[in-house]
PDB file of N, CA and C in Angstrom:
ATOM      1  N   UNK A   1     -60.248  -7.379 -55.244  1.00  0.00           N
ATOM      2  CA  UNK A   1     -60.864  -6.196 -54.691  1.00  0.00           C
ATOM      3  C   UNK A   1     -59.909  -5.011 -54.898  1.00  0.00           C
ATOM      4  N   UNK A   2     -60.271  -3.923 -55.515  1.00  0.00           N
ATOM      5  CA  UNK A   2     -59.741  -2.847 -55.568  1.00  0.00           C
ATOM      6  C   UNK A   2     -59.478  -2.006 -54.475  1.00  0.00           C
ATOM      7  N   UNK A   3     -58.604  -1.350 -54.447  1.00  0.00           N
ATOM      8  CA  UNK A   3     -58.257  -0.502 -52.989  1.00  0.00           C
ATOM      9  C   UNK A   3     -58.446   0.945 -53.572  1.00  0.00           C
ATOM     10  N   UNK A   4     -59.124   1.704 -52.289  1.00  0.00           N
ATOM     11  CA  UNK A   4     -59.701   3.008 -53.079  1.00  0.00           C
ATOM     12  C   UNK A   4     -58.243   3.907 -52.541  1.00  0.00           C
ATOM     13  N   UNK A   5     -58.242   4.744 -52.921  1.00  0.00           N
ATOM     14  CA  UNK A   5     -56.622   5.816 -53.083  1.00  0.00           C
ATOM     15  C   UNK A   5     -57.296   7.138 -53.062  1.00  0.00           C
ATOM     16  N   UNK A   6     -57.441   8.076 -52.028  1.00  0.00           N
ATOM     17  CA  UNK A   6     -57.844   9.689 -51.987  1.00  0.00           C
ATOM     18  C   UNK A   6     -56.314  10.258 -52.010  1.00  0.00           C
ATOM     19  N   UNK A   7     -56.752  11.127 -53.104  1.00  0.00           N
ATOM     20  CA  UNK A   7     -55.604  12.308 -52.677  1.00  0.00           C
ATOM     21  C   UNK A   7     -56.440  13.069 -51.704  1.00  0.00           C
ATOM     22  N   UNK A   8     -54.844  13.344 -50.926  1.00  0.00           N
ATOM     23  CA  UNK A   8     -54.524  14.080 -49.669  1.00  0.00           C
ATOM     24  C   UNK A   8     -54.301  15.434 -49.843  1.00  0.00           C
ATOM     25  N   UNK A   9     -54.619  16.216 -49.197  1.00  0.00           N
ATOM     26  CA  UNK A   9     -54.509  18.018 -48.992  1.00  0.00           C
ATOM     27  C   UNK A   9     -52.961  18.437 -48.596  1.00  0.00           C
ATOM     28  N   UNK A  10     -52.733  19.504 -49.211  1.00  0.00           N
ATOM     29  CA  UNK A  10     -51.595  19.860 -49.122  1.00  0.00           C
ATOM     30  C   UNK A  10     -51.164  20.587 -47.448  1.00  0.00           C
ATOM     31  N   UNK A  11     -52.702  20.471 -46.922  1.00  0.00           N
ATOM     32  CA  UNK A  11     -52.878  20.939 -45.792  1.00  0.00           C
ATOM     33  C   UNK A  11     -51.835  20.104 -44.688  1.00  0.00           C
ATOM     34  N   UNK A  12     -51.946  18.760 -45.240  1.00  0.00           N
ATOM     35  CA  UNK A  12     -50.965  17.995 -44.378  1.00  0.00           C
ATOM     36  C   UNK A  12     -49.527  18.295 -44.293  1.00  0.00           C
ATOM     37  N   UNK A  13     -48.605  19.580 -44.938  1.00  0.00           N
ATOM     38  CA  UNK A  13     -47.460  19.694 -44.811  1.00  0.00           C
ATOM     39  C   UNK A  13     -47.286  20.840 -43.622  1.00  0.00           C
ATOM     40  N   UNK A  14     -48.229  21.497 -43.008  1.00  0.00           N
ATOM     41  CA  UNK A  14     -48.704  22.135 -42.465  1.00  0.00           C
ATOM     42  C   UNK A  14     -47.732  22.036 -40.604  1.00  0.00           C
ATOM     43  N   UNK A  15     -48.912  20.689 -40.930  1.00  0.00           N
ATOM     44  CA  UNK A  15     -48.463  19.536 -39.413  1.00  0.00           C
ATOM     45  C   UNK A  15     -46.980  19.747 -39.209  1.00  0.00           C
ATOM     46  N   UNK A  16     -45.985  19.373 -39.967  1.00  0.00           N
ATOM     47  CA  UNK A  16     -44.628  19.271 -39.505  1.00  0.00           C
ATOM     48  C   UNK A  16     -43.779  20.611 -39.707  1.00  0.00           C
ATOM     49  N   UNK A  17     -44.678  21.382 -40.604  1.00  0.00           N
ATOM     50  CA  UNK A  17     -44.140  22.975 -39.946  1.00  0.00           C
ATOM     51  C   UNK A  17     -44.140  23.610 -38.658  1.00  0.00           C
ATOM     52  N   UNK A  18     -45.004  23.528 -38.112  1.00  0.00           N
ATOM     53  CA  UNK A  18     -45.894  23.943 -36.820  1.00  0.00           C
ATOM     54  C   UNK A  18     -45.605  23.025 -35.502  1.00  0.00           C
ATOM     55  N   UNK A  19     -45.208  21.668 -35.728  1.00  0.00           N
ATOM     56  CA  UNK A  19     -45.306  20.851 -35.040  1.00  0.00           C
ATOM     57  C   UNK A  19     -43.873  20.445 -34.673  1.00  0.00           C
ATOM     58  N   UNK A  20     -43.351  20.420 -36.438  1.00  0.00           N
ATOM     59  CA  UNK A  20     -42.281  19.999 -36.456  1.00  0.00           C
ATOM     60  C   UNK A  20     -41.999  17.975 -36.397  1.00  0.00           C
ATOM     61  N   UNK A  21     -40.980  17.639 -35.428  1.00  0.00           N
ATOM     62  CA  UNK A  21     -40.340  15.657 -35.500  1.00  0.00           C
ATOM     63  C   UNK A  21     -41.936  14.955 -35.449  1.00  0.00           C
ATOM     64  N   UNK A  22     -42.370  16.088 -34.028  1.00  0.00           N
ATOM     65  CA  UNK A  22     -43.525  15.179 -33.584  1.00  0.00           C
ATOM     66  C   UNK A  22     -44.875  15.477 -34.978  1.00  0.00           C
ATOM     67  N   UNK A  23     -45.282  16.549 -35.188  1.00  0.00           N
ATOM     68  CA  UNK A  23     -46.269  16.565 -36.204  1.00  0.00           C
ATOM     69  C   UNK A  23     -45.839  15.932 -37.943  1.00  0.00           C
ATOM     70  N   UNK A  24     -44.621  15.472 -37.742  1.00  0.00           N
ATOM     71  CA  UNK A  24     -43.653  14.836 -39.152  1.00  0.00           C
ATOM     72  C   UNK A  24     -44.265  13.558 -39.183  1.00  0.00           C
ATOM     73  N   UNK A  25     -43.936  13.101 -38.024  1.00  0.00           N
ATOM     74  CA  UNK A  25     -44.571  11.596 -37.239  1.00  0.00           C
ATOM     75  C   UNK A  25     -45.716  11.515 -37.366  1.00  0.00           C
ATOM     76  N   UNK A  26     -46.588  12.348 -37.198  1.00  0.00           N
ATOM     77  CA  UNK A  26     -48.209  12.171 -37.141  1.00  0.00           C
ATOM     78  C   UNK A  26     -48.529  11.752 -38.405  1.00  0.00           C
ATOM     79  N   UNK A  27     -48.112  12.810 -39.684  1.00  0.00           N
ATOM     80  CA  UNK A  27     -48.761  13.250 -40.634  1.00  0.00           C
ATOM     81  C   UNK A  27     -47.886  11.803 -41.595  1.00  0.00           C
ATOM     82  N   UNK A  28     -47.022  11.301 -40.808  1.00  0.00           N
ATOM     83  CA  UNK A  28     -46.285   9.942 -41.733  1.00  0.00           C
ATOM     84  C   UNK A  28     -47.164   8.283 -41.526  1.00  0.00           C
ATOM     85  N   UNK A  29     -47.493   8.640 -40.022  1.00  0.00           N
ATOM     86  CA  UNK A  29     -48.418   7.470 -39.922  1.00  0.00           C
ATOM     87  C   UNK A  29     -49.478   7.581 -40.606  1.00  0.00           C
ATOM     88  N   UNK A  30     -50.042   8.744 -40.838  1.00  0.00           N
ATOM     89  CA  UNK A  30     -51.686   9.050 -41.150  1.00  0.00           C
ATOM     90  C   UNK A  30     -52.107   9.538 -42.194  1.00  0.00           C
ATOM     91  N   UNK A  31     -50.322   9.411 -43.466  1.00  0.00           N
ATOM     92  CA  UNK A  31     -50.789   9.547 -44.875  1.00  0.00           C
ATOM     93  C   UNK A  31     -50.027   8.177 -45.454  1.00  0.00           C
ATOM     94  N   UNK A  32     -48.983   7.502 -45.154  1.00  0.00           N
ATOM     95  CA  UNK A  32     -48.327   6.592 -45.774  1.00  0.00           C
ATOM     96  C   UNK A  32     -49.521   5.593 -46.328  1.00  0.00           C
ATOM     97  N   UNK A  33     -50.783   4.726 -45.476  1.00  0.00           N
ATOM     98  CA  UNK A  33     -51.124   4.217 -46.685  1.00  0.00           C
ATOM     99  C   UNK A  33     -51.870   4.219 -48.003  1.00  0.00           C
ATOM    100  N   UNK A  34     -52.074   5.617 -48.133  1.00  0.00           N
ATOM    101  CA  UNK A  34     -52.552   6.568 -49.511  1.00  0.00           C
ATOM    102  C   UNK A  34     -52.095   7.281 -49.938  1.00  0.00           C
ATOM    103  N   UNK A  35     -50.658   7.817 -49.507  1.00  0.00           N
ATOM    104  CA  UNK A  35     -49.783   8.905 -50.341  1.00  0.00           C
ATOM    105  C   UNK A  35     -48.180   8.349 -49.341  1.00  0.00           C
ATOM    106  N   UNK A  36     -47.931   7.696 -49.852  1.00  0.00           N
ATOM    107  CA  UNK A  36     -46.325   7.305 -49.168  1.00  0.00           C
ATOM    108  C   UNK A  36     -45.350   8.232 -49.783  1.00  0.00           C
ATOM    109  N   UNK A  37     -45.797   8.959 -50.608  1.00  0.00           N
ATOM    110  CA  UNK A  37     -44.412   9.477 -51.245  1.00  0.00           C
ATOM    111  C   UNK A  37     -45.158  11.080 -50.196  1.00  0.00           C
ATOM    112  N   UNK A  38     -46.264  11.418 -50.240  1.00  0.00           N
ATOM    113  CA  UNK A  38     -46.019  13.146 -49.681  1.00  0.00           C
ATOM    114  C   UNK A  38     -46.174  12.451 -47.779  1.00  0.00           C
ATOM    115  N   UNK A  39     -45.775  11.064 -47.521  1.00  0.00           N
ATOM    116  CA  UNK A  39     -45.959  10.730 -45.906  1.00  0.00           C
ATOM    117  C   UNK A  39     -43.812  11.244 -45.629  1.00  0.00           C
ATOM    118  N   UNK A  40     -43.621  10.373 -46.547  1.00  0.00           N
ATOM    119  CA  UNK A  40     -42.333  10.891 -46.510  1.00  0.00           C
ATOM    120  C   UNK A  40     -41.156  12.304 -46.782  1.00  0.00           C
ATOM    121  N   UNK A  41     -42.132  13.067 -47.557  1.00  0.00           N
ATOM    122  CA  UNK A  41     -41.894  14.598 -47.178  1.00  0.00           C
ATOM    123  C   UNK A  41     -42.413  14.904 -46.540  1.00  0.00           C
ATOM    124  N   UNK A  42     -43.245  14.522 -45.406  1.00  0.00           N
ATOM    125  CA  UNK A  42     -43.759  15.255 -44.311  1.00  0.00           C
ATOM    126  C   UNK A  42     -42.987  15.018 -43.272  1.00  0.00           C
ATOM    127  N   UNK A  43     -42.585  13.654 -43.583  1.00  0.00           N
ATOM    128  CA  UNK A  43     -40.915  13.115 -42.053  1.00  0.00           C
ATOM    129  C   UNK A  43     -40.184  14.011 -42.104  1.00  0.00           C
ATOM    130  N   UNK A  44     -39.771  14.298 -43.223  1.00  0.00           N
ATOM    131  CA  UNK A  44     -38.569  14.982 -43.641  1.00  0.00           C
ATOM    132  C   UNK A  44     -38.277  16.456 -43.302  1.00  0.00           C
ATOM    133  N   UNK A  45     -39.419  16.667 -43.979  1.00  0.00           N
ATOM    134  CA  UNK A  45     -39.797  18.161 -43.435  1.00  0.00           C
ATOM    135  C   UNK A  45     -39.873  18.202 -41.645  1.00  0.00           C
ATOM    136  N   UNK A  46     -40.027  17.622 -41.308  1.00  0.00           N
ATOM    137  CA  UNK A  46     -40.333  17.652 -40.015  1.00  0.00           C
ATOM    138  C   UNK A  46     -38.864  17.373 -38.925  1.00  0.00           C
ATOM    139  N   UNK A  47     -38.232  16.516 -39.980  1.00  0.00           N
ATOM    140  CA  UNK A  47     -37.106  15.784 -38.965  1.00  0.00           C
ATOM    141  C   UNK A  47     -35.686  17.634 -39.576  1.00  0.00           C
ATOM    142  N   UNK A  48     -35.768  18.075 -40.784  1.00  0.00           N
ATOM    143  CA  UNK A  48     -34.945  19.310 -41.194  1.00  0.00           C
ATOM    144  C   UNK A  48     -35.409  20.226 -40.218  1.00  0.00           C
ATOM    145  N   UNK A  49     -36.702  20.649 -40.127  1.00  0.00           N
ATOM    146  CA  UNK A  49     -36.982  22.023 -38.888  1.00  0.00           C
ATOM    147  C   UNK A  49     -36.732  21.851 -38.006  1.00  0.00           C
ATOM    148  N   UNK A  50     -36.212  20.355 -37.260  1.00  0.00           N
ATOM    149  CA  UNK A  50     -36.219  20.388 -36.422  1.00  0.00           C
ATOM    150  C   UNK A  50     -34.917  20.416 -36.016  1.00  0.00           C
ATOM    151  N   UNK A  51     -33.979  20.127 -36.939  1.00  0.00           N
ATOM    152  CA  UNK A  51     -32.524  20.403 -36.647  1.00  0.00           C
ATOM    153  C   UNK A  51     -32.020  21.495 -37.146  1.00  0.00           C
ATOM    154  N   UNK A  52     -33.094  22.405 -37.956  1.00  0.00           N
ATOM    155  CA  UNK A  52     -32.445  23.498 -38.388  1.00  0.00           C
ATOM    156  C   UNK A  52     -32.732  24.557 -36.812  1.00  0.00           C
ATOM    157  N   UNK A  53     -33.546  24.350 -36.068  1.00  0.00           N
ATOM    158  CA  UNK A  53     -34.273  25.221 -34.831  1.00  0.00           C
ATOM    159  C   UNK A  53     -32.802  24.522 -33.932  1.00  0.00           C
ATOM    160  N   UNK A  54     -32.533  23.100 -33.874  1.00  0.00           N
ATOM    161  CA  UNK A  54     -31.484  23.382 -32.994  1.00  0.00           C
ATOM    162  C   UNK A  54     -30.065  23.514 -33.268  1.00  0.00           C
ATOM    163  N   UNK A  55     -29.686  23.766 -34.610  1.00  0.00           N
ATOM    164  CA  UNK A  55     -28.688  24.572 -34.961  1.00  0.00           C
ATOM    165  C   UNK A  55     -28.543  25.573 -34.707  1.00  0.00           C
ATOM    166  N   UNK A  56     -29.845  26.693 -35.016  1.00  0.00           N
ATOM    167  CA  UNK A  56     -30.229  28.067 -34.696  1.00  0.00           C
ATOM    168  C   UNK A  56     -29.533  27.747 -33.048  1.00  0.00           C
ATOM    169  N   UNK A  57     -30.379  27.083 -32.494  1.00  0.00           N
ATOM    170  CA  UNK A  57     -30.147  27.360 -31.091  1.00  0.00           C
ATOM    171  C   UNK A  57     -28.818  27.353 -30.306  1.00  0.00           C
ATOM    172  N   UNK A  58     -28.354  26.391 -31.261  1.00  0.00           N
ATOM    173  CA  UNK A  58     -26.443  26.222 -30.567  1.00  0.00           C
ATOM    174  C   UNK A  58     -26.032  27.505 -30.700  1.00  0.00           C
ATOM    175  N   UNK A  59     -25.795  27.712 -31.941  1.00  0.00           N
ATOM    176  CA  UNK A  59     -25.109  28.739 -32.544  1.00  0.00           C
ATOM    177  C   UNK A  59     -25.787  30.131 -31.935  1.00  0.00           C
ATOM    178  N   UNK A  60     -26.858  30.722 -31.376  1.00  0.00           N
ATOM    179  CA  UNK A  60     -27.640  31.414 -30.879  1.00  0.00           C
ATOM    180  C   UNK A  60     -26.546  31.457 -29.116  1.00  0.00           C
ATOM    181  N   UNK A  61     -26.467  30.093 -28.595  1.00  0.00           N
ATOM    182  CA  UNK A  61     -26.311  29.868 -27.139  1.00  0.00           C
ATOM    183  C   UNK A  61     -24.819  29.820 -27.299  1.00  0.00           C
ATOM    184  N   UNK A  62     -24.298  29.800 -28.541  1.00  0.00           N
ATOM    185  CA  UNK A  62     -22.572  29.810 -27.918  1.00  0.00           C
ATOM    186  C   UNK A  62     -21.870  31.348 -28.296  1.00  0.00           C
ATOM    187  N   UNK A  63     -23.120  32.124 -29.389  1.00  0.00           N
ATOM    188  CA  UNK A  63     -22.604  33.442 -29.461  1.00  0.00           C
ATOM    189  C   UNK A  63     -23.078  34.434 -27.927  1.00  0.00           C
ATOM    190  N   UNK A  64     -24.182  33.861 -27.369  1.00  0.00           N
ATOM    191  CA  UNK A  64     -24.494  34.709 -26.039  1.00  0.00           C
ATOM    192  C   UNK A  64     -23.516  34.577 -25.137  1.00  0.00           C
ATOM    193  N   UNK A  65     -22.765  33.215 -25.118  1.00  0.00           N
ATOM    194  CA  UNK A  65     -21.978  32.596 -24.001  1.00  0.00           C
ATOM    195  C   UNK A  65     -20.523  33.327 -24.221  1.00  0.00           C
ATOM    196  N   UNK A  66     -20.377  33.394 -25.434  1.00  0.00           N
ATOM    197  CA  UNK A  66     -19.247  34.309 -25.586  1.00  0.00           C
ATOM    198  C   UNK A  66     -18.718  35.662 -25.366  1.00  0.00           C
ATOM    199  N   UNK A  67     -20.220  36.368 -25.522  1.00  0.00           N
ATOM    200  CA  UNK A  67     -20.456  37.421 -25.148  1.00  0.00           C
ATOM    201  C   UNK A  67     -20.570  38.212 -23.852  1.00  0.00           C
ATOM    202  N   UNK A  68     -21.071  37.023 -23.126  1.00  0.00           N
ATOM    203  CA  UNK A  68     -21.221  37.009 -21.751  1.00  0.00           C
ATOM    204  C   UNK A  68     -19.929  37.176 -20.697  1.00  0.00           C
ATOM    205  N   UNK A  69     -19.031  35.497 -21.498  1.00  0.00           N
ATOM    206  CA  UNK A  69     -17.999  35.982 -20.965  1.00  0.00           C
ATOM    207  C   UNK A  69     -16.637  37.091 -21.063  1.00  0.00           C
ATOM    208  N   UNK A  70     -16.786  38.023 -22.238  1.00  0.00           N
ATOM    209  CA  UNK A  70     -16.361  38.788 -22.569  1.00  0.00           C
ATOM    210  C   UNK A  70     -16.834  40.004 -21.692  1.00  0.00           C
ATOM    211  N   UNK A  71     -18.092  39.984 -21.578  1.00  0.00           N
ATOM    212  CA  UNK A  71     -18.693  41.273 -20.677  1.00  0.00           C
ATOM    213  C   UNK A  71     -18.060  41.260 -19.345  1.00  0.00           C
ATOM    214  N   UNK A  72     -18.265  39.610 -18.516  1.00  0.00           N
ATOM    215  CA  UNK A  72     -18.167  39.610 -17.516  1.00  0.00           C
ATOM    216  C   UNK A  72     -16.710  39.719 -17.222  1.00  0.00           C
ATOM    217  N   UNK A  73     -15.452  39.510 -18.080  1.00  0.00           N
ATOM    218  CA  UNK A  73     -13.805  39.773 -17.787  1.00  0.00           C
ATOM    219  C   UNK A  73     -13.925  41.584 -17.773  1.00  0.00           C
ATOM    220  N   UNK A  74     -14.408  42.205 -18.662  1.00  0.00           N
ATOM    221  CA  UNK A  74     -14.217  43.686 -18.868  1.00  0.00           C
ATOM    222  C   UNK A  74     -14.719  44.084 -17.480  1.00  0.00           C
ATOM    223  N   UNK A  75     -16.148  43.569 -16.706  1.00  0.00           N
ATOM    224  CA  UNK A  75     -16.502  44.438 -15.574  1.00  0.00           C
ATOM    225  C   UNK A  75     -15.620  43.218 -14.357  1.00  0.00           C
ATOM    226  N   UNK A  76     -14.735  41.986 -14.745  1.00  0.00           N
ATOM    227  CA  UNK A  76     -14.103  42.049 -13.443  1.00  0.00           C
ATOM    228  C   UNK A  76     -12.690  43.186 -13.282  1.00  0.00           C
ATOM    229  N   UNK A  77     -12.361  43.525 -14.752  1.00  0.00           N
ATOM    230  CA  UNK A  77     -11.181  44.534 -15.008  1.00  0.00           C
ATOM    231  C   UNK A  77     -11.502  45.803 -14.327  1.00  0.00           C
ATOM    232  N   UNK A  78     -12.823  46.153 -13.993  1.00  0.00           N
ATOM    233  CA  UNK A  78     -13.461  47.143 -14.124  1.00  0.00           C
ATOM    234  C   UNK A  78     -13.708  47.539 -12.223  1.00  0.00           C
ATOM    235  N   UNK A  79     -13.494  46.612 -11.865  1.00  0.00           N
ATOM    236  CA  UNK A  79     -13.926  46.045 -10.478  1.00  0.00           C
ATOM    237  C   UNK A  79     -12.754  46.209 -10.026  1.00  0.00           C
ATOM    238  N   UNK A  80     -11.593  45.491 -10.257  1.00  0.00           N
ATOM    239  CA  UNK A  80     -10.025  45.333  -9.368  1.00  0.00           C
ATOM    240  C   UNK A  80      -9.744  46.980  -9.765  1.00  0.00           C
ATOM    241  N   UNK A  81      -9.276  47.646 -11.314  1.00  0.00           N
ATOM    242  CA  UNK A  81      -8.495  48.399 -10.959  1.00  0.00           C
ATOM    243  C   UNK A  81      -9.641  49.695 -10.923  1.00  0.00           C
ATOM    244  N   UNK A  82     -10.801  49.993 -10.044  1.00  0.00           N
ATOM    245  CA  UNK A  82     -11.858  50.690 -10.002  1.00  0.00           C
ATOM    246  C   UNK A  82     -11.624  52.020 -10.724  1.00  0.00           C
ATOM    247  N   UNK A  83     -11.963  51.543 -12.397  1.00  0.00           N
ATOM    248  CA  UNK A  83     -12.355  52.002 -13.315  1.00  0.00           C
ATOM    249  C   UNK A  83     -13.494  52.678 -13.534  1.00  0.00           C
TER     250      UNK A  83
END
């Protein structure tokens, strides 16, 4: 018995843009057994945005934190010798 094979829409790379680990996951269960090779750029894609968003985010949260505490030494300087 022959096994029938549809190509899949490019629409499915979509999912793990938008969605990201979790829509990577979706679109890997629900293309691997008719396109295993674009199920696995959809993981991929999905599992990179999602560490590129929390790279952004470190690097986002340790330049505020720095900043912060830089602000907050200048207005305790600002406070003792009432500047």
């Amino acid at each position: 018995m022959e096994r029938y094979e549809r190509k899949r829409s490019w629409v499915w790379f979509l999912l793990p843009v938008f969605v990201q680990v979790i829509g990577g996951l979706i679109a890997y269960y629900a293309l691997r057994p008719d396109e295993p090779r674009m199920a696995k750029d959809c993981l991929y894609i999905g599992i990179t945005l999602t560490a590129l968003n929390f790279g952004v985010f470190v690097i986002l949260f340790a330049i505020g934190f720095t900043f912060d505490q830089m602000f907050q030494s200048e207005f305790r300087n600002d406070m003792m010798w009432g500047v």
